[in-house]
Protein backbone atom coordinates (compact mmCIF):
# COMPACT_ATOMS: atom_id res chain seq x y z
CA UNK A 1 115.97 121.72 -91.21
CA UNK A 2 114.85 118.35 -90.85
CA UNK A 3 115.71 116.00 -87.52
CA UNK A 4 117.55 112.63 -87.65
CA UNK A 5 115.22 110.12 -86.98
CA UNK A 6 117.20 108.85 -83.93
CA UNK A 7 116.56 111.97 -82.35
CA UNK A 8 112.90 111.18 -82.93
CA UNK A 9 113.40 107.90 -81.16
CA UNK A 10 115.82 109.27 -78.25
CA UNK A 11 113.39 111.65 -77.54
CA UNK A 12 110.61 109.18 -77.66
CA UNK A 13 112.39 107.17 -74.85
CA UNK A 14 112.85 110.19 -72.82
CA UNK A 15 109.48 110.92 -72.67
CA UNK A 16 108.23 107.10 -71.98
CA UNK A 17 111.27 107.09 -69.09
CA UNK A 18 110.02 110.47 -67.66
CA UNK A 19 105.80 109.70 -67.18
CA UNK A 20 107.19 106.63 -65.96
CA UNK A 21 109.12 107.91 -63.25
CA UNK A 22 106.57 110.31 -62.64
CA UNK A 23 104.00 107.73 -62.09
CA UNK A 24 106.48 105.98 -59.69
CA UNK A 25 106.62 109.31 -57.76
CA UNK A 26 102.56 109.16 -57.52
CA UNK A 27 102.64 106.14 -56.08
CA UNK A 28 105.19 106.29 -53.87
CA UNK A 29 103.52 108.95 -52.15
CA UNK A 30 99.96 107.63 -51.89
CA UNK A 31 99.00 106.02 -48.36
CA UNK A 32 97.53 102.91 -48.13
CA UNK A 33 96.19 101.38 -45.20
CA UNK A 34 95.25 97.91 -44.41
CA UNK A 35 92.07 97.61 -42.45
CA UNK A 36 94.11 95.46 -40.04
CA UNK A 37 97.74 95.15 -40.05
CA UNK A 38 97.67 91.90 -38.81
CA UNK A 39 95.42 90.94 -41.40
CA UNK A 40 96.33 87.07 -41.86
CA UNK A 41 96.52 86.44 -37.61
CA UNK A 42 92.98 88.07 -38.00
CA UNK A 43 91.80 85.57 -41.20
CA UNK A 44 92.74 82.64 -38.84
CA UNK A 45 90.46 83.59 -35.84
CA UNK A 46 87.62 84.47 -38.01
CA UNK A 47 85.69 81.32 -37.02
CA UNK A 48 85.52 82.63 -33.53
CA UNK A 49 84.34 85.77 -35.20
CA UNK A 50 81.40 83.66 -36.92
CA UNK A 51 80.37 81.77 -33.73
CA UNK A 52 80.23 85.35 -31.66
CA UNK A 53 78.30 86.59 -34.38
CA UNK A 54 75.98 83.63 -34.52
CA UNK A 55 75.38 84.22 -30.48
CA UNK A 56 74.56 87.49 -30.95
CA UNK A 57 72.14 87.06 -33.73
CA UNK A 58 70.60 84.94 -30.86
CA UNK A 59 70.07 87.24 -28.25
CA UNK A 60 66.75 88.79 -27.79
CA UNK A 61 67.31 92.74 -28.64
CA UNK A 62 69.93 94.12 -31.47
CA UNK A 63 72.82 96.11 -30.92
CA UNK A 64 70.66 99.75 -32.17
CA UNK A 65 72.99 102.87 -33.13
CA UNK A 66 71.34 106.43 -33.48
CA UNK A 67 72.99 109.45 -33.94
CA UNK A 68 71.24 112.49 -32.14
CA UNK A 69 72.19 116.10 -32.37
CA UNK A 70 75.69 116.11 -31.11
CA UNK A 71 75.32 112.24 -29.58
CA UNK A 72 76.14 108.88 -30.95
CA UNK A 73 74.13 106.68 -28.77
CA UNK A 74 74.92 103.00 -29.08
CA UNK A 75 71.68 100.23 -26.86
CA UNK A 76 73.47 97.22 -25.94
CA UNK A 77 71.31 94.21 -25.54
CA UNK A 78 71.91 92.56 -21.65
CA UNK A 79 72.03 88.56 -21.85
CA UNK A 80 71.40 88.70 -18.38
CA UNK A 81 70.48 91.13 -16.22
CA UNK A 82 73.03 90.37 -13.14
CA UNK A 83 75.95 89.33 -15.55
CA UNK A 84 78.71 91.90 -15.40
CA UNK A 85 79.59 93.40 -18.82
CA UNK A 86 83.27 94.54 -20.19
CA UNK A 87 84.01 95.68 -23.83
CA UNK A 88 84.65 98.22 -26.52
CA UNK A 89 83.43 100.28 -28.50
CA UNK A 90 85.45 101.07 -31.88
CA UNK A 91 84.83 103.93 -33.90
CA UNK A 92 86.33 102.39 -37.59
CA UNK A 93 87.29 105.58 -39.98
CA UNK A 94 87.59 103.53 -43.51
CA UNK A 95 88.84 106.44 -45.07
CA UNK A 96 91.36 106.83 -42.70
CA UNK A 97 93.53 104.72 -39.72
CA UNK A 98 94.77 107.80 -38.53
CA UNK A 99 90.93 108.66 -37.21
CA UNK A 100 89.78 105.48 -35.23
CA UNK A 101 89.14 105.45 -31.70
CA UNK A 102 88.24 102.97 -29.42
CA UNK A 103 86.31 103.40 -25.88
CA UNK A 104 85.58 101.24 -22.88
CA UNK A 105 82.47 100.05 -22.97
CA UNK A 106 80.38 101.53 -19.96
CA UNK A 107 76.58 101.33 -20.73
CA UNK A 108 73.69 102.60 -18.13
CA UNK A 109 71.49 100.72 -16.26
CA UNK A 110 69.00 100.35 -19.60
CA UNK A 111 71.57 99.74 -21.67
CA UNK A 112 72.52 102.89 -23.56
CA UNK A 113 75.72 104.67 -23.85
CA UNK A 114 76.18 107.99 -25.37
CA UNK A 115 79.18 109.39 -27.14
CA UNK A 116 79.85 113.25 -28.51
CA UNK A 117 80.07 113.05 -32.43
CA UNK A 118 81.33 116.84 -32.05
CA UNK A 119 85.45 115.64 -32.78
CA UNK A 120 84.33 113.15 -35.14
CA UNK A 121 84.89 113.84 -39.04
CA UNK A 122 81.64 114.22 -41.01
CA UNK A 123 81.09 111.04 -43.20
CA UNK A 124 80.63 107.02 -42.85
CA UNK A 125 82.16 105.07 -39.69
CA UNK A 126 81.63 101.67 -38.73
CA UNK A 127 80.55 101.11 -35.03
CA UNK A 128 82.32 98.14 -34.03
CA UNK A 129 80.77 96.63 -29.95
CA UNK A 130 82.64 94.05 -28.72
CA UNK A 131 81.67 92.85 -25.05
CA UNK A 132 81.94 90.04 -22.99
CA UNK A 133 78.40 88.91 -20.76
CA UNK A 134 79.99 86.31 -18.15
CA UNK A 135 82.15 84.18 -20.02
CA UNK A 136 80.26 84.35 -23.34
CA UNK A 137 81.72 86.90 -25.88
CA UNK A 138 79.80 88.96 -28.37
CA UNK A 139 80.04 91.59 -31.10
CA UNK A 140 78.25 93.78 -33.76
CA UNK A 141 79.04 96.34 -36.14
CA UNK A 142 76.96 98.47 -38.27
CA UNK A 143 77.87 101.51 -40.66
CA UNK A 144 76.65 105.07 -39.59
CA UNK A 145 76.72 108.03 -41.12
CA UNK A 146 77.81 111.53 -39.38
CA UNK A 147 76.29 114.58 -40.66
């Protein structure tokens, strides 16, 4: 028994229509996240980003990050010893939005602030300090890996 050759060709079409639609049900559920979502508000202040940077290149010490058994402890360089400081700290997931965090920025007297790595995820995070030394802004971020 042989097969019409439109069959063939019906069939053919079938097939293409069904990995297609398939494929569009793959995508569909993947999640993407932006690593901002107001990624074009953020491309326009990115010059003040540059000039914060630039001022903290300046400063004497370097923002250090170590992570310790069970601690992530993050040494903030002090411009000045009797300006009051205020900032963040932002633990960045890449892998993930869902697993950021962000913390007030409350250093001790030499600088140093610990946080428990215990509820963090295993892998790489970007530590992202943002803090503000009188009226001068400043930030740093550096990539750490959990273990």
């Amino acid at each position: 028994m042989k097969i019409h050759w439109g069959i063939g060709i019906l069939a053919g079409f079938g097939l293409f229509l069904l990995v297609v639609l398939v494929m569009v049900g793959i995508s569909i559920t993947q999640t993407v996240d932006l690593v901002n979502d107001q990624y074009y508000d953020t491309g326009l202040k990115y010059q003040e980003r540059i000039g914060t940077l630039q001022r903290t290149a300046a400063l004497e010490g370097k923002v250090k990050v170590s992570v310790n058994a069970g601690d992530l402890t993050v040494q903030i360089p002090r411009p000045g010893a009797e300006l009051p400081m205020t900032g963040t700290i932002t633990l960045y997931r890449p892998s993930s939005k869902a697993k950021d965090f962000t913390t007030t920025l409350a250093p001790d007297s030499t600088g140093c602030q610990c946080i428990p790595t215990t509820p963090l995820e295993r892998g790489l995070w970007r530590i992202q300090v943002s803090w503000k030394a009188g009226n001068t802004n400043y930030y740093s971020e550096q990539p750490v890996m959990i273990l």
